[in-house]
C-alpha atoms as a PDB file:
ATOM      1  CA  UNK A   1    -187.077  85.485  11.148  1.00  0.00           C
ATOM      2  CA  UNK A   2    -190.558  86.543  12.544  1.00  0.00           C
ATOM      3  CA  UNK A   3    -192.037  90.093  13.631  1.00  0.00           C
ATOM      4  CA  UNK A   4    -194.401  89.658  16.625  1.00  0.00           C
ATOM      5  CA  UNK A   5    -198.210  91.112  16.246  1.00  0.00           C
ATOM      6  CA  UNK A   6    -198.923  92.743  19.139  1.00  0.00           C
ATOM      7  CA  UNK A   7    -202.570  92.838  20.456  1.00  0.00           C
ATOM      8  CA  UNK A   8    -203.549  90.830  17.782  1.00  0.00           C
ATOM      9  CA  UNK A   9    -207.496  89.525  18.313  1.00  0.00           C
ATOM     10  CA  UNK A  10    -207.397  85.680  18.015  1.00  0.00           C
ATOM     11  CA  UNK A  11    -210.219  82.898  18.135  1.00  0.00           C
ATOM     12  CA  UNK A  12    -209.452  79.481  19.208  1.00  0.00           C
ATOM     13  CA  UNK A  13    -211.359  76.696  18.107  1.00  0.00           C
ATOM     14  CA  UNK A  14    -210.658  73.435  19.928  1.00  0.00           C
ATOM     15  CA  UNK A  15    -213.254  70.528  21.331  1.00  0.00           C
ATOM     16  CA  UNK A  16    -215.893  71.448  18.509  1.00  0.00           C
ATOM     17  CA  UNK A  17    -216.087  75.104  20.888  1.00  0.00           C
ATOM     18  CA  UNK A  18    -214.489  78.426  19.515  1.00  0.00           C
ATOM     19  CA  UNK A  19    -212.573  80.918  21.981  1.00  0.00           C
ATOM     20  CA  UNK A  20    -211.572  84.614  21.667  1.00  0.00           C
ATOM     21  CA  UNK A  21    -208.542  86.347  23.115  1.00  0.00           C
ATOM     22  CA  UNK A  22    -205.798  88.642  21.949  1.00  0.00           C
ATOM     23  CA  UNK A  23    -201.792  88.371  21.760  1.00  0.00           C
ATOM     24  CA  UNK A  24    -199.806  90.287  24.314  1.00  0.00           C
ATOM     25  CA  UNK A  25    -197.147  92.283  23.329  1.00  0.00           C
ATOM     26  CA  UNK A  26    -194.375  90.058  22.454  1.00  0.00           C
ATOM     27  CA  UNK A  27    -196.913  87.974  19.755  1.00  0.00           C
ATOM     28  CA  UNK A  28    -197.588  85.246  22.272  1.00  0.00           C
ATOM     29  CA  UNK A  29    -201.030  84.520  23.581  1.00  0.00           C
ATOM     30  CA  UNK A  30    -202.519  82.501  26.642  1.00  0.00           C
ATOM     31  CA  UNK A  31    -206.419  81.219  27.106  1.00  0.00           C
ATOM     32  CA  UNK A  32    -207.762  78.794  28.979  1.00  0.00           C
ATOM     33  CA  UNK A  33    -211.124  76.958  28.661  1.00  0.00           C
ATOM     34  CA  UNK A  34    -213.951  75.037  30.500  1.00  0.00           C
ATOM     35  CA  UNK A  35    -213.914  71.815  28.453  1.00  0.00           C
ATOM     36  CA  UNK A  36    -216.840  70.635  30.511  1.00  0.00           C
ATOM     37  CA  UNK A  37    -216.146  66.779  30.915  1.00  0.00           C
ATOM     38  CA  UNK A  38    -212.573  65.760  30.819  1.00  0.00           C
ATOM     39  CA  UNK A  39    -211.290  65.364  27.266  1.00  0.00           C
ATOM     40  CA  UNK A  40    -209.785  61.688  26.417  1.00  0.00           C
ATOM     41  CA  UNK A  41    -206.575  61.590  26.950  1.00  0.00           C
ATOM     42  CA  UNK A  42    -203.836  61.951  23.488  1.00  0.00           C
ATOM     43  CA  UNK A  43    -203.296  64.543  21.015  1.00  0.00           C
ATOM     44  CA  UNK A  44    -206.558  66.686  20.334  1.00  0.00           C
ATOM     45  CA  UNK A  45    -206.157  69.117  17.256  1.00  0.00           C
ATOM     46  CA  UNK A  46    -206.200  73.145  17.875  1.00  0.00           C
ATOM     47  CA  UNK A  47    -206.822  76.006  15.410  1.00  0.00           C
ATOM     48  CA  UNK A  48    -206.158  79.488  16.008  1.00  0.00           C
ATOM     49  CA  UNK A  49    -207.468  81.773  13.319  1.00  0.00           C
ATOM     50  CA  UNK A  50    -206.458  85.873  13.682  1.00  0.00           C
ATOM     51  CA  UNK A  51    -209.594  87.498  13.676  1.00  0.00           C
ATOM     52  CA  UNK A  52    -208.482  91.393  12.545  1.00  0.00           C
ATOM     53  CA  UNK A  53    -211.011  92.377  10.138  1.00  0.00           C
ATOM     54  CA  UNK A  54    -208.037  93.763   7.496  1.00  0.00           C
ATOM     55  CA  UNK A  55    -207.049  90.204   6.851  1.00  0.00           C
ATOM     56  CA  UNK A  56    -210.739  88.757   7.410  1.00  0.00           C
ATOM     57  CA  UNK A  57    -210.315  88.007   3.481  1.00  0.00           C
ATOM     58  CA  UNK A  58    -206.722  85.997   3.782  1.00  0.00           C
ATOM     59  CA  UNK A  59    -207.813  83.306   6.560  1.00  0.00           C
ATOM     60  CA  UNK A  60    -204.520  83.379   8.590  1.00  0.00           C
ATOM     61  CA  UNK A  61    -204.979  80.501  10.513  1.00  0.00           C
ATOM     62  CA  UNK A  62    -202.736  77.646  12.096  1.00  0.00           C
ATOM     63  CA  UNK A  63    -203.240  74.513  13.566  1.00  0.00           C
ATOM     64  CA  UNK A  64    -202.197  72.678  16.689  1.00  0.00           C
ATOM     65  CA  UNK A  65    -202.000  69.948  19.263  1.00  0.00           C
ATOM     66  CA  UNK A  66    -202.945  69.977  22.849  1.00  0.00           C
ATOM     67  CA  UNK A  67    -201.898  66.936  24.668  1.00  0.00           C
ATOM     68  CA  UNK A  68    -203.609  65.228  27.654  1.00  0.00           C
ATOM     69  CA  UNK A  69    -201.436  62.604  29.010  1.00  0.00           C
ATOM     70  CA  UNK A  70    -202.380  59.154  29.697  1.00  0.00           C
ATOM     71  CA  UNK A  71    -202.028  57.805  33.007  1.00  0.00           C
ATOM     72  CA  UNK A  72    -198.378  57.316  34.149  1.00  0.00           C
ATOM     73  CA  UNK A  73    -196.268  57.326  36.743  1.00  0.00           C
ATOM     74  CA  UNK A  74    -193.583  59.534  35.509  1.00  0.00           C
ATOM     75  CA  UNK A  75    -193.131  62.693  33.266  1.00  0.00           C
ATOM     76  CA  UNK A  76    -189.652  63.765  31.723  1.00  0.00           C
ATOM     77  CA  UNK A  77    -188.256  67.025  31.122  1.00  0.00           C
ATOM     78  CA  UNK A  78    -185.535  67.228  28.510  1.00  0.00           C
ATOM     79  CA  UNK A  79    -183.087  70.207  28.029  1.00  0.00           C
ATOM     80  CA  UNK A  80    -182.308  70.184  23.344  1.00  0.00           C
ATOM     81  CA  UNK A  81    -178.917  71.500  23.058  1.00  0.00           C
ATOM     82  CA  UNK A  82    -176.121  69.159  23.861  1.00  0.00           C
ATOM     83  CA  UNK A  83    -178.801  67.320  25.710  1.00  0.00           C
ATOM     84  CA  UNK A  84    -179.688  65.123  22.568  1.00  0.00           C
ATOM     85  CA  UNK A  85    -179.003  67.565  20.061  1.00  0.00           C
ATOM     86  CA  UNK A  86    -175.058  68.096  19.505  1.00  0.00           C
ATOM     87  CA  UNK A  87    -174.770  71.702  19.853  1.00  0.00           C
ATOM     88  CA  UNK A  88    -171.638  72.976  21.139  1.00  0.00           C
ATOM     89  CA  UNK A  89    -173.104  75.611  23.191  1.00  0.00           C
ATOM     90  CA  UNK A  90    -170.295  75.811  25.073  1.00  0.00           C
ATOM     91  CA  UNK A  91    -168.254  77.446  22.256  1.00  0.00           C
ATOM     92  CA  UNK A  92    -169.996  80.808  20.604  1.00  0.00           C
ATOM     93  CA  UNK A  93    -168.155  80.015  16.727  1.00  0.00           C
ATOM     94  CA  UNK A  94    -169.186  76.288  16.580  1.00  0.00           C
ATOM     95  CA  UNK A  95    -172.243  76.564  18.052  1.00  0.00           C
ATOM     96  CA  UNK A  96    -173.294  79.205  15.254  1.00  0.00           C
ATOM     97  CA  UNK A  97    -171.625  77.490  12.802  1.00  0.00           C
ATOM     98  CA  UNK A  98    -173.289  74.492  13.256  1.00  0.00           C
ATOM     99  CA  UNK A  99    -176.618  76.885  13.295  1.00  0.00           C
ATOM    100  CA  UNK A 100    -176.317  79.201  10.044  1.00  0.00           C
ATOM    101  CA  UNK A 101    -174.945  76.514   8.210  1.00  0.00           C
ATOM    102  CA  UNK A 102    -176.678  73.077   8.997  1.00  0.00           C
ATOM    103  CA  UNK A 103    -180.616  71.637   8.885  1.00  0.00           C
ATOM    104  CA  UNK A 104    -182.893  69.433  10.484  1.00  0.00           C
ATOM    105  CA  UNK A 105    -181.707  66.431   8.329  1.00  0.00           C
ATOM    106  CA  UNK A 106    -177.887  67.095   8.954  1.00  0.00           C
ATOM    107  CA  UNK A 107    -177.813  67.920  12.707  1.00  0.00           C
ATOM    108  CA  UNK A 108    -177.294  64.601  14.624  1.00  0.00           C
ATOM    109  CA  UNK A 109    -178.007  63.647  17.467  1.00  0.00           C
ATOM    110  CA  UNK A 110    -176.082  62.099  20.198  1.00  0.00           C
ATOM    111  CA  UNK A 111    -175.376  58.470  19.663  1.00  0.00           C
ATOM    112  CA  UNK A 112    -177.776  56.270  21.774  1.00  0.00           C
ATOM    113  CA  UNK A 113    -179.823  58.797  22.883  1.00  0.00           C
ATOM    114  CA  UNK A 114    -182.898  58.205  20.477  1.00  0.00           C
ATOM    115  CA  UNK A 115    -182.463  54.524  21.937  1.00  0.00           C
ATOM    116  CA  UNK A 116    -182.869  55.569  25.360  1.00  0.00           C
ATOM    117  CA  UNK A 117    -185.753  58.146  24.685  1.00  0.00           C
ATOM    118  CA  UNK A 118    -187.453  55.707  23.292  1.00  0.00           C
ATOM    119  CA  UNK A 119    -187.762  52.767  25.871  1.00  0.00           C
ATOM    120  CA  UNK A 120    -188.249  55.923  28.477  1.00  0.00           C
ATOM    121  CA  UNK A 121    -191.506  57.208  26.925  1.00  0.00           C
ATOM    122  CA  UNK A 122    -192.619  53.493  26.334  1.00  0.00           C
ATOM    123  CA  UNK A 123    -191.891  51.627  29.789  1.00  0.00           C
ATOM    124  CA  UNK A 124    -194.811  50.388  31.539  1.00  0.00           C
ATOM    125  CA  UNK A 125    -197.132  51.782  29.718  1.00  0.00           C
ATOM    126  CA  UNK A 126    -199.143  50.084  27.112  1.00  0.00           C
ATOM    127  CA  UNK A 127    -198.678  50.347  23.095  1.00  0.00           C
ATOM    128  CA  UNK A 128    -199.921  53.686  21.726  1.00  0.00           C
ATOM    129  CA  UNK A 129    -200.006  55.489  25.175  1.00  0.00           C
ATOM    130  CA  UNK A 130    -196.572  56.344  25.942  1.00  0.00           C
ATOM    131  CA  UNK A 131    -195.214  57.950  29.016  1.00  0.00           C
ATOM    132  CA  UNK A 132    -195.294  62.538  28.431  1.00  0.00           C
ATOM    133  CA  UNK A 133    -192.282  63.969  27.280  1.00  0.00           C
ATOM    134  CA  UNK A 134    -191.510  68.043  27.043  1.00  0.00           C
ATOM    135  CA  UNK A 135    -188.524  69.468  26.135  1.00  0.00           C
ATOM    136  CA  UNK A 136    -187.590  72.756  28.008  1.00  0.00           C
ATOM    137  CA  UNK A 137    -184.628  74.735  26.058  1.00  0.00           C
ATOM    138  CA  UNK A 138    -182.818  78.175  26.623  1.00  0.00           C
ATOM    139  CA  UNK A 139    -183.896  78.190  22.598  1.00  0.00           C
ATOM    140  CA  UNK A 140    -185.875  80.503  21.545  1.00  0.00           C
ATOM    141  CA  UNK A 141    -189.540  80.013  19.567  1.00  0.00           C
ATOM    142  CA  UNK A 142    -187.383  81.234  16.228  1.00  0.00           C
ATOM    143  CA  UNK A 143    -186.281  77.721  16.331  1.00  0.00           C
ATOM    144  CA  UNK A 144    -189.312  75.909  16.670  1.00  0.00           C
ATOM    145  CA  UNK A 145    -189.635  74.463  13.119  1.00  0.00           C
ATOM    146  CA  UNK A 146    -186.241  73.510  13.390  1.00  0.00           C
ATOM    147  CA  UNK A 147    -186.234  71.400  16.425  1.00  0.00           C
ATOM    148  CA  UNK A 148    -189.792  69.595  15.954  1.00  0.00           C
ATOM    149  CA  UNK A 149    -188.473  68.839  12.718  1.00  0.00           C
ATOM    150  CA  UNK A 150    -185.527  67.411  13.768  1.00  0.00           C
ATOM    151  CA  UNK A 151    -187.220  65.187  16.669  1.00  0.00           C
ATOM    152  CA  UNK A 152    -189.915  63.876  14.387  1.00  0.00           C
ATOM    153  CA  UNK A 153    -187.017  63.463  11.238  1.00  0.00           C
ATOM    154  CA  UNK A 154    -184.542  61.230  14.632  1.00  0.00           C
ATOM    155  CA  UNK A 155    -187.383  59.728  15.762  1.00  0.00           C
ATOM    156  CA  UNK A 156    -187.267  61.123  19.455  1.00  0.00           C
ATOM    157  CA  UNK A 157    -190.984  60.747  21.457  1.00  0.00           C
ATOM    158  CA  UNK A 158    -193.616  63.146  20.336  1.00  0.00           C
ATOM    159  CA  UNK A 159    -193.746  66.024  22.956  1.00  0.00           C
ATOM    160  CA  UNK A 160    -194.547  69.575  24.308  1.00  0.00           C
ATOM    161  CA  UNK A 161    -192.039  71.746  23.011  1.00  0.00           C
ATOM    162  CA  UNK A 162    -191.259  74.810  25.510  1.00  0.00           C
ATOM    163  CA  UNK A 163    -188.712  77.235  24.329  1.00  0.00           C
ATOM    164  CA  UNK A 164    -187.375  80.644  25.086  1.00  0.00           C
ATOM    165  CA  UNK A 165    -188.688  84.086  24.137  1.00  0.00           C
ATOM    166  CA  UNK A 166    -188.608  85.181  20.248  1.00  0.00           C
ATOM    167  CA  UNK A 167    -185.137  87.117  19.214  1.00  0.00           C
ATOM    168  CA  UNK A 168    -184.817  89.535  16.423  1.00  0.00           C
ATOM    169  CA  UNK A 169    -181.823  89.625  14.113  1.00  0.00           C
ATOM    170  CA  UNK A 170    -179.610  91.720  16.034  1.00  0.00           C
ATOM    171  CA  UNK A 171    -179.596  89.373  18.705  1.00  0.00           C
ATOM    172  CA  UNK A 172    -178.817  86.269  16.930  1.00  0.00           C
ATOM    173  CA  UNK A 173    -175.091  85.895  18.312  1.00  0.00           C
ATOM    174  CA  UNK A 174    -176.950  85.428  21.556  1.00  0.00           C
ATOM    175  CA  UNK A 175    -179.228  82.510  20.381  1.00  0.00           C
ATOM    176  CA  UNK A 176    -179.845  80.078  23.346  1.00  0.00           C
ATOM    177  CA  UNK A 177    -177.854  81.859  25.801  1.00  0.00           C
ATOM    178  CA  UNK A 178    -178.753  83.841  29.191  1.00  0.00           C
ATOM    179  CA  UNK A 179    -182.379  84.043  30.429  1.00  0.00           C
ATOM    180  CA  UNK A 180    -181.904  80.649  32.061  1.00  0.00           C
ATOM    181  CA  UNK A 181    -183.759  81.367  35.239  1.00  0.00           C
ATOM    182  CA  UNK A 182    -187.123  81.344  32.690  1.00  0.00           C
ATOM    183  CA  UNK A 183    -185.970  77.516  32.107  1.00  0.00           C
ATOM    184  CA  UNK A 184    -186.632  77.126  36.023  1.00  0.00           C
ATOM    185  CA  UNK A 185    -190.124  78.771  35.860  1.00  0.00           C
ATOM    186  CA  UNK A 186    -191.046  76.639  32.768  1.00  0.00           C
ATOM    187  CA  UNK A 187    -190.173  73.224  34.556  1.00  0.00           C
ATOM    188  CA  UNK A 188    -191.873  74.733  37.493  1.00  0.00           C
ATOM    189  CA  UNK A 189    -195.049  75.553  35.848  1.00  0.00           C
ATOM    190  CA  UNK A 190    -195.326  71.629  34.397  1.00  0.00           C
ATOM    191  CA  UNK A 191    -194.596  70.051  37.790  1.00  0.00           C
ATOM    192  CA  UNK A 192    -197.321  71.852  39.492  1.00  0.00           C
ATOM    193  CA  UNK A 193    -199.377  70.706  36.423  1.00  0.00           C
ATOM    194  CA  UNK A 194    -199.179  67.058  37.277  1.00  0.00           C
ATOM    195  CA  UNK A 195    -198.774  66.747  41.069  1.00  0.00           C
ATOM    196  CA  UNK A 196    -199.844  62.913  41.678  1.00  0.00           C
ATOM    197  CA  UNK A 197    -196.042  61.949  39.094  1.00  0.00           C
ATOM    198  CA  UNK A 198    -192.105  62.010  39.575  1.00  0.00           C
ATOM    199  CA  UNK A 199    -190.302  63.556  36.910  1.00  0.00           C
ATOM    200  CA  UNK A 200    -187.124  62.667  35.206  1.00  0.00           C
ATOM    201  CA  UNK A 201    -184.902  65.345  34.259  1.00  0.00           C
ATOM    202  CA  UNK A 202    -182.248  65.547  31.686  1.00  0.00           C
ATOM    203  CA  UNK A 203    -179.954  67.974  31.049  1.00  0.00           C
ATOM    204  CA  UNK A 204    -175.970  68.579  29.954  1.00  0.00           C
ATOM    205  CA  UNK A 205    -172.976  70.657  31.962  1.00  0.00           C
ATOM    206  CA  UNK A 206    -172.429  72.967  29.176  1.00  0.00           C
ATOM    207  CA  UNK A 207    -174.023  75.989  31.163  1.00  0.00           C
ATOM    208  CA  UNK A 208    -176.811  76.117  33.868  1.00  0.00           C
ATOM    209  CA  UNK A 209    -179.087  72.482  33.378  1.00  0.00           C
ATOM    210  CA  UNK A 210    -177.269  70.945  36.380  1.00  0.00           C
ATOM    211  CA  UNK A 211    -178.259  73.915  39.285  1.00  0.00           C
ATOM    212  CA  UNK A 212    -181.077  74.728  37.647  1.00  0.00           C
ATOM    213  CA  UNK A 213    -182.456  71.058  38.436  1.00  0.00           C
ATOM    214  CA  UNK A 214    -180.551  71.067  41.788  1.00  0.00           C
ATOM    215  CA  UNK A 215    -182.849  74.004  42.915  1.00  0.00           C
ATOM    216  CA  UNK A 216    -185.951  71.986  41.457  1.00  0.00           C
ATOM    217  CA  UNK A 217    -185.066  69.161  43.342  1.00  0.00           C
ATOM    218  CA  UNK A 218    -184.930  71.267  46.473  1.00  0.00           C
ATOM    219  CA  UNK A 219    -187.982  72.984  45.321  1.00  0.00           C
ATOM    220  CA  UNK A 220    -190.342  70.113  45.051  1.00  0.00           C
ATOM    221  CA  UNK A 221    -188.519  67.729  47.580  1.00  0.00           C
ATOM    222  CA  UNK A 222    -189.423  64.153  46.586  1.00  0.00           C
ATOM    223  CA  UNK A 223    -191.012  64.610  43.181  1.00  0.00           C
ATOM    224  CA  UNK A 224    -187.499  64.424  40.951  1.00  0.00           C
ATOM    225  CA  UNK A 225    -186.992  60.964  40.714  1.00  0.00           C
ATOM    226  CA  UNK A 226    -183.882  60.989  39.131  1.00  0.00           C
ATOM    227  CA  UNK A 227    -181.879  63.834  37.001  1.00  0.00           C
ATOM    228  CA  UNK A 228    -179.226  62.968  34.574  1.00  0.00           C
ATOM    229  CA  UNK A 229    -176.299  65.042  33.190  1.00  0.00           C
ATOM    230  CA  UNK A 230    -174.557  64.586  30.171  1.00  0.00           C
ATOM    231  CA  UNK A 231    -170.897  65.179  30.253  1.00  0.00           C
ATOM    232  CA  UNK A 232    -169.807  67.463  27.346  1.00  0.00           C
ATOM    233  CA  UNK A 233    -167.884  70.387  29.079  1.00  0.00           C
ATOM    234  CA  UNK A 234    -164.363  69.036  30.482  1.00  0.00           C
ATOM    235  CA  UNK A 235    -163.430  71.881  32.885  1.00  0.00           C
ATOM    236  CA  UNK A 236    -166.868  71.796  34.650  1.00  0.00           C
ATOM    237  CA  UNK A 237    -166.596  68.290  36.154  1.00  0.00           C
ATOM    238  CA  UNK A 238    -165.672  68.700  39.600  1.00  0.00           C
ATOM    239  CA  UNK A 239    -168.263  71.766  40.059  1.00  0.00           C
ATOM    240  CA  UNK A 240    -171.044  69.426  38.399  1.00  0.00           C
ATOM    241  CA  UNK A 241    -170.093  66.653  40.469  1.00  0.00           C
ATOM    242  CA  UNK A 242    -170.544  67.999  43.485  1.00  0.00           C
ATOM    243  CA  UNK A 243    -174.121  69.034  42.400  1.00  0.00           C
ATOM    244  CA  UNK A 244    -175.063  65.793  41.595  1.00  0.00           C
ATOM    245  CA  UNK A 245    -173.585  64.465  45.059  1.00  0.00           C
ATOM    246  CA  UNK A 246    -175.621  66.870  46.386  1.00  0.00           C
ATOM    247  CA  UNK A 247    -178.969  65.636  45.037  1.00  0.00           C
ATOM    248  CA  UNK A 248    -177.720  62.426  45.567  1.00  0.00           C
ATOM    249  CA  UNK A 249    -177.668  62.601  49.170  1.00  0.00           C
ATOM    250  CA  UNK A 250    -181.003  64.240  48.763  1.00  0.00           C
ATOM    251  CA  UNK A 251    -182.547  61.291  47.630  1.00  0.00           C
ATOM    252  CA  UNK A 252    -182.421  62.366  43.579  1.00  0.00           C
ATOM    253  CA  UNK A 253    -180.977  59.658  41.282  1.00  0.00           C
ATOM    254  CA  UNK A 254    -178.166  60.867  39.169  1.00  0.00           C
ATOM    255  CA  UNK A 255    -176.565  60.017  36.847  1.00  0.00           C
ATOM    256  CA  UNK A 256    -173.594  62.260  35.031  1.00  0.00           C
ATOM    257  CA  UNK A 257    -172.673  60.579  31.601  1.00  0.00           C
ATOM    258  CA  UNK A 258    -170.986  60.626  28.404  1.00  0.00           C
ATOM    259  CA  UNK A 259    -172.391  58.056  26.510  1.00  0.00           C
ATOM    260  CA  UNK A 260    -175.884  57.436  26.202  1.00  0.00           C
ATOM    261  CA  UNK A 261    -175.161  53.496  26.738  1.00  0.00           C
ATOM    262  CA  UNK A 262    -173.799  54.203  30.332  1.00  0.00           C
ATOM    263  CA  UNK A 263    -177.357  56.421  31.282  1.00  0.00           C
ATOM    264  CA  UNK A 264    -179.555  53.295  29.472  1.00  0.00           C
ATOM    265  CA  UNK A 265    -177.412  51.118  32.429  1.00  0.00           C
ATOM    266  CA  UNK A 266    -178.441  53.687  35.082  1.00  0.00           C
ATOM    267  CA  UNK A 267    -181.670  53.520  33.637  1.00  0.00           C
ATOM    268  CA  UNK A 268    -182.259  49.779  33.774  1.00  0.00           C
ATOM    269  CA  UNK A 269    -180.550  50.274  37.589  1.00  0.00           C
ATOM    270  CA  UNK A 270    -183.420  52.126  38.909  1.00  0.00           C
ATOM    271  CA  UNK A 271    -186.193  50.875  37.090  1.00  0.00           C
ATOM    272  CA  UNK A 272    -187.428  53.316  34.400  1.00  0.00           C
ATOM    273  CA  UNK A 273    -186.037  50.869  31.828  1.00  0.00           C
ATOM    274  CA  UNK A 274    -186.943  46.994  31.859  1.00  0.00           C
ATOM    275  CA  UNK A 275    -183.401  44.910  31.513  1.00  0.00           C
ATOM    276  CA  UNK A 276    -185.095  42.819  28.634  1.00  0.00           C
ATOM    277  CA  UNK A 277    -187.090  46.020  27.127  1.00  0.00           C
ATOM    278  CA  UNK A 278    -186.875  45.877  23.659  1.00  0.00           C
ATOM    279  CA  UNK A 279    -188.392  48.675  20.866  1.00  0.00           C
END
């Protein structure tokens, strides 16, 4: 559980230069910096100390990583519940069951999906510069531990994690739910980041992934390459079909799956996996 410190005054030290703002008032914090001549491209370390003079003494400080991607043609965008962590989101008792009762190291994830992650972030790019990877949830930041934990513990690619505002206790029954339209502005904002790639999109049908990327795709027409859609809500299927069709026509490539063998085929089909790829 966490309690937000509003206003907070905050130096950032990153590039060998040190930066001063303050938290807004929900804790979080933005800045943004001149770094002079583009920084080489990987995983440059950040700290951020807080600067109010009644905890001068203590040294409350943490430390980061801001990525700059290497060169590549694509970026992907995955959705973390049900997506490639198993979740049941669609069902309120599991899915906190699951949460108030289970870890990083006994969550699983889906089978196959680590697999296909994997030769994703790795294909056509050389070794040690691997294709950018964020994962966008309807999670909130309360979880943050939690999920990088479980990607590093899985070994799922190393990415930018972007997650939903913080919740306090008395709305922990509605962990990860609602508040999807913010999902849309979050993908937004990393599209118009990087406007010379495609993006790859993953997602599942247990509540909003598959319109949310349908109005994406009709956002930025011709820069989602393909979107795929893991099956894990029966009753939705017809509905979700016809969204994919849609984007199909469109020019997207979908791909609405169960297994993560049958999106490795797709995968393989339109070229973002080599046939004789191998990790």
């Amino acid at each position: 559980m966490v309690s937000p410190y509003a206003f907070a005054r905050l130096s950032v030290e990153w590039g060998g230069s040190q930066y001063y703002t303050r938290s807004q008032d929900d804790g979080f914090f933005r800045f943004e910096l001149d770094a002079g001549r583009p920084p080489r491209p990987g995983w440059h370390k950040v700290v951020v100390q807080l600067e109010e003079e009644r905890f001068r003494k203590q040294k409350i400080c943490g430390a980061g990583q801001v990525l700059i991607p290497f060169a590549s043609r694509y970026v992907f965008v995955s959705d973390i519940d049900d997506t490639f962590l198993i979740s049941h989101s669609s069902s309120l008792r599991r899915r906190l069951y699951v949460l108030l009762t289970k870890n990083a190291w006994t969550r699983r994830p889906f089978e196959g999906v680590v697999k296909h992650y994997r030769l994703l972030a790795s294909y056509g790019q050389r070794q040690g510069q691997p294709n950018p990877f964020f994962y966008v949830s309807s999670s909130e930041w309360n979880l943050f531990y939690f999920i990088r934990e479980f990607t590093n513990k899985n070994g799922l690619p190393k990415g930018i994690f972007l997650l939903n505002e913080l919740k306090k206790l008395a709305q922990v029954f509605r962990t990860g739910q609602h508040n999807h339209a913010t999902k849309f502005r979050r993908i937004v904002r990393i599209v118009e980041a990087f406007p010379q790639r495609r993006f790859v999109l993953f997602g599942d049908d247990s509540q909003d992934d598959p319109t949310i990327y349908a109005a994406l795709a009709g956002h930025f027409a011709g820069r989602i390459y393909a979107v795929y859609i893991r099956r894990v809500h029966q009753k939705k299927f017809e509905k979700v079909q016809r969204v994919m069709n849609t984007m199909a026509a469109a020019g997207v490539h979908c791909c609405y799956f169960t297994h993560s063998e049958e999106a490795i085929t797709h995968s393989k089909k339109i070229q973002l996996v080599a046939d004789d790829q191998r990790l």
